[in-house]
Protein backbone atom coordinates (compact mmCIF):
# COMPACT_ATOMS: atom_id res chain seq x y z
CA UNK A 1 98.86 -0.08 101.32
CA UNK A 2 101.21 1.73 99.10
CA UNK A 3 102.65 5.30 99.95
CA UNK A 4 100.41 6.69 97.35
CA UNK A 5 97.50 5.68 99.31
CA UNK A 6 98.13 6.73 102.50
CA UNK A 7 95.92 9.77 103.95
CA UNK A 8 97.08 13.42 104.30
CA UNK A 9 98.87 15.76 101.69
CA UNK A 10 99.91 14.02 98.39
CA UNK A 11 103.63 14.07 98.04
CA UNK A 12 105.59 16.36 95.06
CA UNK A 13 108.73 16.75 93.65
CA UNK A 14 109.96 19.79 94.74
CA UNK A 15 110.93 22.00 91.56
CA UNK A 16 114.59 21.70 90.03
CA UNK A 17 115.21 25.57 90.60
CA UNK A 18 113.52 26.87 93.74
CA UNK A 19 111.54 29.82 93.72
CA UNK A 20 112.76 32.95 95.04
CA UNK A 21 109.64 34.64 96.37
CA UNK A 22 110.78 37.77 97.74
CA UNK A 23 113.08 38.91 94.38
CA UNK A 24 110.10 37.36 92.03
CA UNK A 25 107.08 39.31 94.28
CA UNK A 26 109.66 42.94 92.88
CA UNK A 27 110.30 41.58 89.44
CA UNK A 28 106.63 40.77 88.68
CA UNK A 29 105.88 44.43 90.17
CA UNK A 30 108.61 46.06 87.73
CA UNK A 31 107.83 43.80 84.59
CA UNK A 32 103.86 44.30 85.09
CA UNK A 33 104.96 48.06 85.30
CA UNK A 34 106.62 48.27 81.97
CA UNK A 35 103.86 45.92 80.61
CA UNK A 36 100.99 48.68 81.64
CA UNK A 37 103.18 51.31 80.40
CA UNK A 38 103.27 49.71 77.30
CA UNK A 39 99.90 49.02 76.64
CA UNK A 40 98.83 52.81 77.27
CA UNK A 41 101.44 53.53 74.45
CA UNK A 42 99.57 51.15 72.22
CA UNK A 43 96.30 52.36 73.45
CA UNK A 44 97.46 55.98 72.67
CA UNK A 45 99.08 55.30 69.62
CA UNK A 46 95.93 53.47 68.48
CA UNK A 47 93.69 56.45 69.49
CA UNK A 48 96.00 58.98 67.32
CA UNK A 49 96.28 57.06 64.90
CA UNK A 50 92.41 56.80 64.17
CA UNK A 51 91.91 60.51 65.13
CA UNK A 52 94.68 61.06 61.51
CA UNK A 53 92.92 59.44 59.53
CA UNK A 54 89.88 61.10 60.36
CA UNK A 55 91.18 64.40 59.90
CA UNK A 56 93.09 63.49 56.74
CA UNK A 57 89.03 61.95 55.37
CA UNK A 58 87.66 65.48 56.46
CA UNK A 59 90.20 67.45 54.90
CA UNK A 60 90.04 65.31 51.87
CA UNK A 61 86.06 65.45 51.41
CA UNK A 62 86.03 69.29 52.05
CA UNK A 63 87.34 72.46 50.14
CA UNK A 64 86.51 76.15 51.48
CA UNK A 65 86.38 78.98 48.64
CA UNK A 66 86.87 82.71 49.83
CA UNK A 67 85.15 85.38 47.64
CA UNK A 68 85.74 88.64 47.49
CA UNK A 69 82.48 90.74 46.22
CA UNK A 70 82.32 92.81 42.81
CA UNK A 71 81.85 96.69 43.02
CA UNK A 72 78.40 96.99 43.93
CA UNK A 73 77.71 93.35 44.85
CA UNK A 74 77.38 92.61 48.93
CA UNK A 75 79.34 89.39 50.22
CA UNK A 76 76.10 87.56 51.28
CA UNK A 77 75.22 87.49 47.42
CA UNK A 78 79.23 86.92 45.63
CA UNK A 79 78.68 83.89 48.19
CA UNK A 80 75.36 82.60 46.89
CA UNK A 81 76.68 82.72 43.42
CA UNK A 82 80.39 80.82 44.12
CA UNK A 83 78.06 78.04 45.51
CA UNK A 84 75.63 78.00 42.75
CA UNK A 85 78.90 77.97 40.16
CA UNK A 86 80.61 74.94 41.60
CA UNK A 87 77.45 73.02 42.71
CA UNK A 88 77.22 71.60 39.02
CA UNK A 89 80.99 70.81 39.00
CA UNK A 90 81.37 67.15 38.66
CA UNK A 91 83.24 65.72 42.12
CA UNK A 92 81.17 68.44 44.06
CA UNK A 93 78.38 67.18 46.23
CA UNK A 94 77.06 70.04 48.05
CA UNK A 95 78.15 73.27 47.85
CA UNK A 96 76.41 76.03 50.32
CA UNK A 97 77.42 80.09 51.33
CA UNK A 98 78.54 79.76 55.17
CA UNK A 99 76.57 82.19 57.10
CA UNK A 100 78.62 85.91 58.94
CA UNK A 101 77.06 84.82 62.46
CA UNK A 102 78.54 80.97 61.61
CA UNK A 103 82.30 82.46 60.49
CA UNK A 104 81.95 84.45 63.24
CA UNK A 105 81.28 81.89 65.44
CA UNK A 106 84.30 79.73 64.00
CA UNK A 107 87.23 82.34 64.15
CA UNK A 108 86.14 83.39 67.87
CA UNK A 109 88.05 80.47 69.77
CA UNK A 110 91.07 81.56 68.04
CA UNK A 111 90.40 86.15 68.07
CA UNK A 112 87.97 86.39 70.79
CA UNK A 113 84.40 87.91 70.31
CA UNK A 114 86.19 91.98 71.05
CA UNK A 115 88.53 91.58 68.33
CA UNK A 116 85.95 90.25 65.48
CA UNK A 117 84.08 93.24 66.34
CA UNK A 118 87.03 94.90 64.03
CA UNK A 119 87.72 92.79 61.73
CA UNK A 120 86.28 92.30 57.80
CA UNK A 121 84.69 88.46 58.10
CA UNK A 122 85.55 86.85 55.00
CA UNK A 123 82.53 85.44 53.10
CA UNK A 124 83.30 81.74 52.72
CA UNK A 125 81.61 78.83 50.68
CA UNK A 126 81.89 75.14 52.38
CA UNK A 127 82.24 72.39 49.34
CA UNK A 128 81.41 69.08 50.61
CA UNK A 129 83.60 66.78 47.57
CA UNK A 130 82.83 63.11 45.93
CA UNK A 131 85.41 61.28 48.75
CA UNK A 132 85.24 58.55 45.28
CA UNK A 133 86.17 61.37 42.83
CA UNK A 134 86.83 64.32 44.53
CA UNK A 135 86.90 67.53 42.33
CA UNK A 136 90.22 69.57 42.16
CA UNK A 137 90.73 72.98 43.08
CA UNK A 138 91.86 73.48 39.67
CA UNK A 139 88.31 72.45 38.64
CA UNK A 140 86.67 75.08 40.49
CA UNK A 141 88.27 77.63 40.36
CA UNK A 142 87.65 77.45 36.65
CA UNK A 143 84.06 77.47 37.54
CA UNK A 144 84.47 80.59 39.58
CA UNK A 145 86.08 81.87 36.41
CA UNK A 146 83.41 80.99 33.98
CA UNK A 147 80.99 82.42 36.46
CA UNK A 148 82.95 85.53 36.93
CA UNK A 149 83.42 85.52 40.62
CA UNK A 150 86.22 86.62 42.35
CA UNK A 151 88.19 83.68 44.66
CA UNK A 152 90.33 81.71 45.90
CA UNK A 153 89.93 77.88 46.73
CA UNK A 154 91.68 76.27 49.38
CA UNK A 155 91.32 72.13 49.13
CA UNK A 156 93.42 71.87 52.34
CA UNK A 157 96.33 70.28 50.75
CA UNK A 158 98.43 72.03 52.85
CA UNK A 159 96.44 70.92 55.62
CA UNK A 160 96.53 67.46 54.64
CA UNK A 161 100.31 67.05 54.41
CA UNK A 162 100.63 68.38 58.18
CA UNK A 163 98.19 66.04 58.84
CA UNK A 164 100.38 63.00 57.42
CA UNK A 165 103.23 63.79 58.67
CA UNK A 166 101.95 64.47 62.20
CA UNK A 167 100.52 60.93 62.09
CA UNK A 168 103.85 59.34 61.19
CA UNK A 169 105.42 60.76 63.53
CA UNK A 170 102.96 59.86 66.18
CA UNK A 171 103.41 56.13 64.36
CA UNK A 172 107.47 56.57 64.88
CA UNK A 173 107.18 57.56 68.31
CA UNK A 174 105.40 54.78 69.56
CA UNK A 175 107.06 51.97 68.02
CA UNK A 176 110.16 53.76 69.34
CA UNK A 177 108.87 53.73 72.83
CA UNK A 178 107.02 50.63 72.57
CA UNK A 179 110.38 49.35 71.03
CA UNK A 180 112.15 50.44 74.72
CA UNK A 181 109.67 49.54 76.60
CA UNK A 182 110.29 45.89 75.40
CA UNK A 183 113.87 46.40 75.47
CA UNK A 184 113.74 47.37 78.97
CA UNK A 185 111.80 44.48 80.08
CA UNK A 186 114.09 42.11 78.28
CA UNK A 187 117.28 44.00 80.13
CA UNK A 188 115.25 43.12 83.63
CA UNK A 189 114.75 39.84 82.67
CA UNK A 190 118.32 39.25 81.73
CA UNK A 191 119.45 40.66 84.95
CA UNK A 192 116.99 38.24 86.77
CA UNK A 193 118.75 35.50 85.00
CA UNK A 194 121.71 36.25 85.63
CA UNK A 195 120.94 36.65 89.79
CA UNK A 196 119.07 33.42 89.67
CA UNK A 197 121.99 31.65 88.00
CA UNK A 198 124.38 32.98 90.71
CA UNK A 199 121.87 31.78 93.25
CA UNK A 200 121.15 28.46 91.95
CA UNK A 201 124.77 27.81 90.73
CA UNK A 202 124.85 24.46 92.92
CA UNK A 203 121.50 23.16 91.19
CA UNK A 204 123.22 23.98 87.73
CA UNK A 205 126.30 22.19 88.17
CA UNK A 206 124.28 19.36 90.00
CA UNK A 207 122.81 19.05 86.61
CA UNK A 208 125.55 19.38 84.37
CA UNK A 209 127.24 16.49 86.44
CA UNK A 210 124.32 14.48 85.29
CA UNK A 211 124.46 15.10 82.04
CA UNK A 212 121.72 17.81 81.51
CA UNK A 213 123.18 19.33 78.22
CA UNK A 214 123.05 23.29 78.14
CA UNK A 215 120.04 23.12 76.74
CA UNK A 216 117.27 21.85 79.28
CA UNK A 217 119.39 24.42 81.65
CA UNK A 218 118.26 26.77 79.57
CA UNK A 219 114.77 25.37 79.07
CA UNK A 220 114.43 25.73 83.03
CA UNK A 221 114.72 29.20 83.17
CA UNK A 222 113.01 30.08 79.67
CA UNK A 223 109.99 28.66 80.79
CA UNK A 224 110.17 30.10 84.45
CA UNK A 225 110.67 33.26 83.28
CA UNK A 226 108.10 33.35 80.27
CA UNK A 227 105.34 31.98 82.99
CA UNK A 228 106.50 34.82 85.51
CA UNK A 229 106.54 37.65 82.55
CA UNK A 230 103.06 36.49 81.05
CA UNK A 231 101.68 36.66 84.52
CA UNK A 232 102.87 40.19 85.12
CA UNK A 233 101.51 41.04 81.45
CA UNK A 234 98.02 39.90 82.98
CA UNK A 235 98.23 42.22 85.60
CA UNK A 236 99.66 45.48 83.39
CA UNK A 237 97.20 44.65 80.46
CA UNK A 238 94.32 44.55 82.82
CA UNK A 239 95.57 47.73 84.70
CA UNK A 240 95.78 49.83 81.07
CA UNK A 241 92.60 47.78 79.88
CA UNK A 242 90.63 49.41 83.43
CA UNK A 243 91.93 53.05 82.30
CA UNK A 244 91.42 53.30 79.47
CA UNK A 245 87.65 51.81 80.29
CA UNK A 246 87.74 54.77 82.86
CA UNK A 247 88.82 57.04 80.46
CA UNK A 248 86.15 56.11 78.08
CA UNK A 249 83.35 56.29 80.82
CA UNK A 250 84.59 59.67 81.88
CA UNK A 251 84.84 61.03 78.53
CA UNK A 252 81.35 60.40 77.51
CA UNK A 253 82.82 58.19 74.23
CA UNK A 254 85.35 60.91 73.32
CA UNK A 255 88.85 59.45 75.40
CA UNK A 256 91.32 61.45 76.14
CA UNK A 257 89.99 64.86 74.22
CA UNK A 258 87.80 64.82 71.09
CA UNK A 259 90.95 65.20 69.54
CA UNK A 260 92.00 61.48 70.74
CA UNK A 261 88.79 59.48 70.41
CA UNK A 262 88.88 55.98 72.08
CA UNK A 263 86.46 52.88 71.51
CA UNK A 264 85.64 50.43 73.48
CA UNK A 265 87.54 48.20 70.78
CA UNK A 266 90.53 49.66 71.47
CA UNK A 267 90.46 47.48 75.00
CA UNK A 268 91.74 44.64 72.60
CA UNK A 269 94.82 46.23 71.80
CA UNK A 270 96.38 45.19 75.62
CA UNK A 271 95.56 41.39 74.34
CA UNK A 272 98.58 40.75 73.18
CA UNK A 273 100.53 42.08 75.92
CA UNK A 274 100.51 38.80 78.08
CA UNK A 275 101.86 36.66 75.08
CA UNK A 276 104.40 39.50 74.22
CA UNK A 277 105.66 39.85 77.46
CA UNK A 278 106.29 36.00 77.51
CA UNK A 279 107.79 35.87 74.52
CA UNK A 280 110.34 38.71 75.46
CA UNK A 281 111.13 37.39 78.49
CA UNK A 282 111.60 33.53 77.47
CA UNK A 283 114.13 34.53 74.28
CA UNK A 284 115.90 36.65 77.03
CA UNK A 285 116.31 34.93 79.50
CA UNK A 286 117.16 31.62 77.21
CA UNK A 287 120.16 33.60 75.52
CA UNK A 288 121.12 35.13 78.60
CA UNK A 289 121.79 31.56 80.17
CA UNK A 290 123.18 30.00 77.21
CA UNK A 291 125.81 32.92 77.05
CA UNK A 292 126.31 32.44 81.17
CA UNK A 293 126.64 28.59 80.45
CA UNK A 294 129.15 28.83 77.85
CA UNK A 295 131.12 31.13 79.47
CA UNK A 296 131.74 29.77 83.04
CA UNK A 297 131.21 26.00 82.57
């Protein structure tokens, strides 16, 4: 009977570069850190993102006119002829004098129900616009003109633009971090290499005495350190993937704030993480041992 068929535990090779389980139990702790980090800055991004665009489809279906009444006319009736003038305007979909109690009722968040008390309510017409082919401001306020009414159109232009730009920035700011975050990790797993290198130096010139070219010494710890990073990226994906599922659940389908909608397909954006974090961490740690390898043998 042969070794191999002998009772008890199956024999195995024991592993060219021993593992290190007290140093590897900390760095899978600090890279599935940075990896849960990251994914809320995805998830976040993601959510902002979406909540831009919305705005910027509002603001671009939507213009407001503001009409001041002629010398005998009351507001409620300037209104109801702005919004007969521009209905027919081609690009205009709906077109409808907003109510005093509903302006009210809009500008008392920002002046408080005391101070409106005081104040002249402007008399405002909603325009809901083609989103295909959206009339212009220019094109109704020639309408007002042929009518002969008295205002000014606001197509939120302005609006829009601050809109944009916001989003960009939000865009900028979390490839930035997202861009750290990853450098980060890489700068752990470089320093990991490095330590495991000094540790193992023995097995390393073991191997270069047999002939193992620079290479498969490499190869060893690229592949060590890609399993150990895409493990940790398990953990910190499914960390951010359970918070934001609490967030959603909390929030009633609104996220963070109405303001920063999430979905539940946003859970797929922490997907990736495992496979990025593996990817980081192998082209690290390969070029940090190459560099080591080259330098000192």
């Amino acid at each position: 009977m042969s070794l191999s068929d002998a009772p008890g535990p199956r024999w195995r090779p024991a592993p060219l570069l021993p593992r290190d389980e007290e140093r590897e139990v900390s760095l899978h702790f600090v890279v599935a850190v940075l990896c849960f980090l990251a994914c809320l800055m995805a998830v976040g991004g993601v959510s902002a993102d979406r909540a831009a665009r919305g705005w910027a489809r509002d603001l671009r279906g939507e213009a407001t006119i503001q009409v001041r009444p002629r010398l005998g006319e009351t507001g409620d009736e300037a209104a109801a002829r702005a919004a007969e003038a521009v209905a027919g305007v081609r690009g205009v979909t709906e077109a409808a004098a907003l109510e005093k109690q509903k302006a009210e009722a809009l500008l008392e968040p920002w002046l408080g129900k005391a101070v409106l008390q005081d104040l002249p309510i402007p008399h405002l017409v909603t325009v809901r616009l083609d989103r295909a082919h959206p009339a212009t401001a220019t094109d109704l306020k020639k309408a007002l003109d042929r009518a002969g009414v008295d205002a000014d159109v606001d197509d939120h232009a302005r609006w829009l633009k601050d809109v944009e730009r916001s989003a960009g920035v939000v865009r900028w700011a979390v490839a930035i971090l997202f861009s750290l975050t990853a450098a980060a990790a890489a700068a752990v797993i470089a320093f990991a290499t490095r330590a495991g290198m000094a540790a193992r130096r023995d097995v390393v010139e073991v191997l270069h005495l047999t002939g193992a070219k620079d290479a498969f010494i490499a190869n060893l710890f690229q592949l060590r350190f890609a399993r150990l990073a895409a493990v940790s990226g398990v953990f910190g994906a499914g960390a951010a993937a359970a918070v934001t599922a609490l967030i959603e659940l909390v929030g009633g389908g609104q996220g963070f704030t109405p303001a920063l909608p999430l979905t539940w397909m946003d859970l797929l954006t922490v997907s990736p993480c495992p496979l990025v974090a593996a990817t980081v961490a192998a082209l690290s740690a390969r070029l940090t041992t190459l560099r080591l390898l080259r330098g000192t043998l």
